[in-house]
C-alpha atoms as a PDB file:
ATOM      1  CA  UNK A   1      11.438  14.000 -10.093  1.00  0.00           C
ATOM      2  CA  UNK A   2      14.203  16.600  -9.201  1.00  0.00           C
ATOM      3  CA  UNK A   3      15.666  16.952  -5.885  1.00  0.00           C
ATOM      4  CA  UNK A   4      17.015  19.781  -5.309  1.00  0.00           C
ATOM      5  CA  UNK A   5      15.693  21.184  -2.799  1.00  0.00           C
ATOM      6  CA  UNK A   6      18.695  20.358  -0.280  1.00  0.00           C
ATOM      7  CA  UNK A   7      21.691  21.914  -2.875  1.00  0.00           C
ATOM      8  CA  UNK A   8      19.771  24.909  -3.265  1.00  0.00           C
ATOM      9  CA  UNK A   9      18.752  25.531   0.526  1.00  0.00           C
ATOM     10  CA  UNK A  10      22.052  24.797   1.762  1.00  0.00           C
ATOM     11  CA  UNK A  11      23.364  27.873   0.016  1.00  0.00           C
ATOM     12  CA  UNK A  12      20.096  29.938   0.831  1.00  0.00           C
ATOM     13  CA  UNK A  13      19.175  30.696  -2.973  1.00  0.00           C
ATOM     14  CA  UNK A  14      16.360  32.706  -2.810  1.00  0.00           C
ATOM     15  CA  UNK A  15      12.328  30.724  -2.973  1.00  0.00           C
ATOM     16  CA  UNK A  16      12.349  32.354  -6.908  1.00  0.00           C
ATOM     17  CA  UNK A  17      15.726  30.502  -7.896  1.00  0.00           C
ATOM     18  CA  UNK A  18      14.664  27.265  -6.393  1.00  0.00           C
ATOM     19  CA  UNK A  19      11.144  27.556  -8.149  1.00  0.00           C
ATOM     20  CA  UNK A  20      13.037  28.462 -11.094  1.00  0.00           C
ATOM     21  CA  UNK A  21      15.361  24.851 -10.843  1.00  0.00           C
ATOM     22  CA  UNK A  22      12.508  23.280 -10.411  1.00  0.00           C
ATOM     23  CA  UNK A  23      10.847  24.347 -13.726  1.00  0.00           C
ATOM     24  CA  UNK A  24       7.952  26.061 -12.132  1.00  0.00           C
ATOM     25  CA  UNK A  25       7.097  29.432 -12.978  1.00  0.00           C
ATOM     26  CA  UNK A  26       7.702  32.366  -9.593  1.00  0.00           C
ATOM     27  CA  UNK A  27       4.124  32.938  -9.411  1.00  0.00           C
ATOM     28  CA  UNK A  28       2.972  35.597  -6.396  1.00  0.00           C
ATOM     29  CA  UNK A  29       0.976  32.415  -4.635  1.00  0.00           C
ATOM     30  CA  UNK A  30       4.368  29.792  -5.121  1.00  0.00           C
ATOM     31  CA  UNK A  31       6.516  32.408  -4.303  1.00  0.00           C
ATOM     32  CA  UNK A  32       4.424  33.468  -1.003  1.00  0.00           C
ATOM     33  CA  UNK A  33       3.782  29.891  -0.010  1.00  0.00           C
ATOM     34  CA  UNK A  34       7.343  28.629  -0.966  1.00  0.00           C
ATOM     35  CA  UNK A  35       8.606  31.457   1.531  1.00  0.00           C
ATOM     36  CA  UNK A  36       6.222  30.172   3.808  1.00  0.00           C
ATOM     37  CA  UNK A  37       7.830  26.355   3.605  1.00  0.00           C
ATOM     38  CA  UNK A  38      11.448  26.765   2.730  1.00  0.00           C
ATOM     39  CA  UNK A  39      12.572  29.825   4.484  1.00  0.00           C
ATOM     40  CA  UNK A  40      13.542  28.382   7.163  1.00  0.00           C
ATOM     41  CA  UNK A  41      14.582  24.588   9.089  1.00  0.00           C
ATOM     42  CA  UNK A  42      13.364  21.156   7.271  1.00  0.00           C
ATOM     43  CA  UNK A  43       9.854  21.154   8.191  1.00  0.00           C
ATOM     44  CA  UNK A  44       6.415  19.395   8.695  1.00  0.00           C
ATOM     45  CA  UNK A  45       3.299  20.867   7.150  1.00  0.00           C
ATOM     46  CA  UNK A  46      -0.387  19.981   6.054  1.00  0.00           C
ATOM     47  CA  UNK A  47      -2.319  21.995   3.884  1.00  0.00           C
ATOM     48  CA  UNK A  48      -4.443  22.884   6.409  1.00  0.00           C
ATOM     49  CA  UNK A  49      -1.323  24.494   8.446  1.00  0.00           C
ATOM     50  CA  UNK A  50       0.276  26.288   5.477  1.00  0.00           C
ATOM     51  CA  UNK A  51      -2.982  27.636   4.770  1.00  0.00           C
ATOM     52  CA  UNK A  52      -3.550  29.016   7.988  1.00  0.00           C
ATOM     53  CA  UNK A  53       0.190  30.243   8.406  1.00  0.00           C
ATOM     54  CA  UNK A  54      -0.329  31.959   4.755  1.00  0.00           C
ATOM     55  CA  UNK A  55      -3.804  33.570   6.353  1.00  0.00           C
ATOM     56  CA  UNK A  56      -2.286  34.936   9.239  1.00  0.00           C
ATOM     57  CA  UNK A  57       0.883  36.470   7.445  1.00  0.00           C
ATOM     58  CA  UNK A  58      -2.117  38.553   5.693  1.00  0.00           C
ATOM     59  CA  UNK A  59      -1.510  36.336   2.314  1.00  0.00           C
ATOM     60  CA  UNK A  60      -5.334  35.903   1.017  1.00  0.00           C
ATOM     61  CA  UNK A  61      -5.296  32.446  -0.293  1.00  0.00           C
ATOM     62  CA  UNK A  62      -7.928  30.038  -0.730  1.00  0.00           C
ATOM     63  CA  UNK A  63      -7.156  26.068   0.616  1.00  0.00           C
ATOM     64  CA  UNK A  64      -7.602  24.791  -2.692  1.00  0.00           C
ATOM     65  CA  UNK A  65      -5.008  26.981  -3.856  1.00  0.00           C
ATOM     66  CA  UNK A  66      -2.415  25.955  -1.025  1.00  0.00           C
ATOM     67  CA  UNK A  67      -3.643  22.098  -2.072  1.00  0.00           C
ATOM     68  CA  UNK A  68      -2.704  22.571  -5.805  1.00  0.00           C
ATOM     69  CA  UNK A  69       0.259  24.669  -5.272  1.00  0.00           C
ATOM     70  CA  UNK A  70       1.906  21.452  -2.597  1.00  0.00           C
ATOM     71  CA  UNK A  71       1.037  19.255  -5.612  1.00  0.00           C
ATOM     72  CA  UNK A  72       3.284  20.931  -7.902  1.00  0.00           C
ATOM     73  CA  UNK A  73       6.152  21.280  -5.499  1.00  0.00           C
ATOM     74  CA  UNK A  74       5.897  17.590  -4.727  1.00  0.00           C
ATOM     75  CA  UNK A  75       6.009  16.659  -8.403  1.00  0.00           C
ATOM     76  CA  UNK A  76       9.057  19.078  -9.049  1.00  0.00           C
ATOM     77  CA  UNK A  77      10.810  17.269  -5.961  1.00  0.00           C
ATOM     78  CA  UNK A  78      10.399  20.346  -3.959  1.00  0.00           C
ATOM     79  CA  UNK A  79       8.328  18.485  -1.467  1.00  0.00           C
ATOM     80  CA  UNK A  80       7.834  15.027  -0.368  1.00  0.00           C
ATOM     81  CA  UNK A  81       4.147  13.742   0.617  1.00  0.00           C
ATOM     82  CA  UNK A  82       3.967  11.170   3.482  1.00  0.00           C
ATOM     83  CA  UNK A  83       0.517  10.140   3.761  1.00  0.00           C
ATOM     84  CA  UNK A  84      -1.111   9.307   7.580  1.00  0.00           C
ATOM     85  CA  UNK A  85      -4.379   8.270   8.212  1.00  0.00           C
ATOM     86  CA  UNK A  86      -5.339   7.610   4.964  1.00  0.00           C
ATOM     87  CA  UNK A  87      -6.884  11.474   4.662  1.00  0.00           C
ATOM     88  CA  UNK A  88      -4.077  13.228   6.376  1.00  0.00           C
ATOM     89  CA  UNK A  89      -0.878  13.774   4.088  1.00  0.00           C
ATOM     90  CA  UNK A  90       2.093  16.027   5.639  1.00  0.00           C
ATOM     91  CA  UNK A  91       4.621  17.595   3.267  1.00  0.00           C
ATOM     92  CA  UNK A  92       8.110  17.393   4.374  1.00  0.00           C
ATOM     93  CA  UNK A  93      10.500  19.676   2.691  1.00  0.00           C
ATOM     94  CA  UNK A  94      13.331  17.499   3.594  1.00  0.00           C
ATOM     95  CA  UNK A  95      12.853  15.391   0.351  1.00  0.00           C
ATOM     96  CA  UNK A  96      16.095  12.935   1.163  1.00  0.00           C
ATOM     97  CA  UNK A  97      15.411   9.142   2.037  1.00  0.00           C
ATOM     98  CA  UNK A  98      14.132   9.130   5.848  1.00  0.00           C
ATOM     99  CA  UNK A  99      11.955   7.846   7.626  1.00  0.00           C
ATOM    100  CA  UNK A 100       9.122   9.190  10.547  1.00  0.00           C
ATOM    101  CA  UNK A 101       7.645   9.806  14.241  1.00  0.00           C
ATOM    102  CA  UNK A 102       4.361  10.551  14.027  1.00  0.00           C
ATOM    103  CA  UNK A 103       3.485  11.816  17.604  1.00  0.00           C
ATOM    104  CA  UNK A 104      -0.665  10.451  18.466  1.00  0.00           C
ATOM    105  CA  UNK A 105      -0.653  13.610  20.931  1.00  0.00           C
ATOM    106  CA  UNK A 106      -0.064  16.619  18.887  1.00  0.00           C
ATOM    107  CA  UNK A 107       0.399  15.293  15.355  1.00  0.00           C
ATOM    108  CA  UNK A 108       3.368  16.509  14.925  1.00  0.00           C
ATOM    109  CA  UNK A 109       5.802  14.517  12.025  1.00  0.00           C
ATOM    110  CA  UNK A 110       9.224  14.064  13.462  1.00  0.00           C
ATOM    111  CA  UNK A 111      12.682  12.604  11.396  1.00  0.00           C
ATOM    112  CA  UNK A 112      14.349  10.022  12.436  1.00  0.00           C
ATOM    113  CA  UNK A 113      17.664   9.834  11.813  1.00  0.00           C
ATOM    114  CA  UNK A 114      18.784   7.904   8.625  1.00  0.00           C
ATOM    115  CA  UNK A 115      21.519   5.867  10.399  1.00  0.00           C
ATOM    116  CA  UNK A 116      19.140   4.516  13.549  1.00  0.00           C
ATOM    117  CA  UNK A 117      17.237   2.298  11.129  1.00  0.00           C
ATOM    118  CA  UNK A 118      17.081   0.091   8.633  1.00  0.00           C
ATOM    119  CA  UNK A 119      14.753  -2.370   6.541  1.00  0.00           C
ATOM    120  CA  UNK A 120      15.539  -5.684   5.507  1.00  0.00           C
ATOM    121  CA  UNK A 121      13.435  -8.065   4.032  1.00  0.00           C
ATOM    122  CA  UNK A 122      11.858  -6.112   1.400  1.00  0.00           C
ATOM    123  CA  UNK A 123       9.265  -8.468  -1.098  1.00  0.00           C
ATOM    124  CA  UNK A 124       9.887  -8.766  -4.412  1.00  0.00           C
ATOM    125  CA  UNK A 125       7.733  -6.185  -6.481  1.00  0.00           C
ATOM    126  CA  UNK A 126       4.979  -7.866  -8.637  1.00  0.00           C
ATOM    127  CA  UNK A 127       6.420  -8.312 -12.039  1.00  0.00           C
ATOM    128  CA  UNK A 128       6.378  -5.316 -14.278  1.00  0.00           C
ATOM    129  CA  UNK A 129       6.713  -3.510 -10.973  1.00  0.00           C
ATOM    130  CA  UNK A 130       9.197  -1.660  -8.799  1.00  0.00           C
ATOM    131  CA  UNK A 131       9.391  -0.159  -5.532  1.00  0.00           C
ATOM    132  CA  UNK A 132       9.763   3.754  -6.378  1.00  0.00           C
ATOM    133  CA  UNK A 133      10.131   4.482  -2.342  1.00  0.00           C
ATOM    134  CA  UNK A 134       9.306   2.782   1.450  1.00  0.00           C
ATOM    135  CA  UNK A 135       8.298   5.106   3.798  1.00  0.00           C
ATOM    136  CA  UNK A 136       8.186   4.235   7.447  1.00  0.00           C
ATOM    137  CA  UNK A 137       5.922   6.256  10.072  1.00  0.00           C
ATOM    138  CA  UNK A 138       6.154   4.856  13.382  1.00  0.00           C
ATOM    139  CA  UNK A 139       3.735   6.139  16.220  1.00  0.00           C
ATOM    140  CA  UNK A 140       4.607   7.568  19.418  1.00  0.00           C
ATOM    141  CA  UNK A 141       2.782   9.060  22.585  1.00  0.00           C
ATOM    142  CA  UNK A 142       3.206  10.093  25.772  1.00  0.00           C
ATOM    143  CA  UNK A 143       3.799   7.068  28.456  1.00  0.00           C
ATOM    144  CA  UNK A 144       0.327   6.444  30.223  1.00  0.00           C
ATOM    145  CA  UNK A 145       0.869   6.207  34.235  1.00  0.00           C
ATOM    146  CA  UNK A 146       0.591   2.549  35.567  1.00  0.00           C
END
């Protein structure tokens, strides 16, 4: 897996050069949805979102296509998936190590800051095994009145 999403951002290369260091091809749908995702902040999306972001910016796209087209960004390190729910997955295009806030009113994934946690205690892997990555999604909600 590559990650270089954060070099190439940092210095605002263009969505076709960071497809392009990625080793996938600047097809019109990557190149549309990758402006869609990386043009701006570190973000949050499902595919649902993306595809309705890519429908109202008058991008015809079918969901399937958003759904393979998040695939191959997360497998060129463009993209990590952090699954919720068991059917929900969110694709963070801040692919460092963090962890998350999932917020039960909204749904909306939030970072939490690499230095405000850490895990000890991990168990061994079973043998032939290793851990490839932990990820941490802690849920939040608005205080209920006493």
């Amino acid at each position: 897996m590559h990650d270089v999403t954060h070099s190439i951002l940092s210095e605002k290369t263009d969505v076709s050069e960071l497809l392009k260091q990625a080793g996938l091809r600047p097809t019109r749908q990557r190149m549309a949805l990758g402006e869609l995702l990386f043009a701006n902040d570190d973000r949050h999306v499902t595919a649902e979102m993306l595809h309705e972001e890519a429908v109202a910016t008058a991008f015809p796209v079918s969901l399937a296509t958003v759904y393979n087209t998040l695939r191959q960004f997360t497998e060129a390190g463009l993209l990590r998936a952090i699954a919720v729910d068991g059917a929900r997955t969110y694709f963070d295009t801040n692919t460092s190590k963090h962890h998350h806030f999932l917020n039960e009113n909204d749904g909306r994934l939030i970072d939490i800051p690499t230095d405000s946690m850490q895990i000890s205690g991990m168990p061994q892997a079973p043998e032939g095994m290793e851990i490839s990555s932990v990820d941490v999604v802690i849920r939040i909600r608005d205080r209920r009145p006493l």
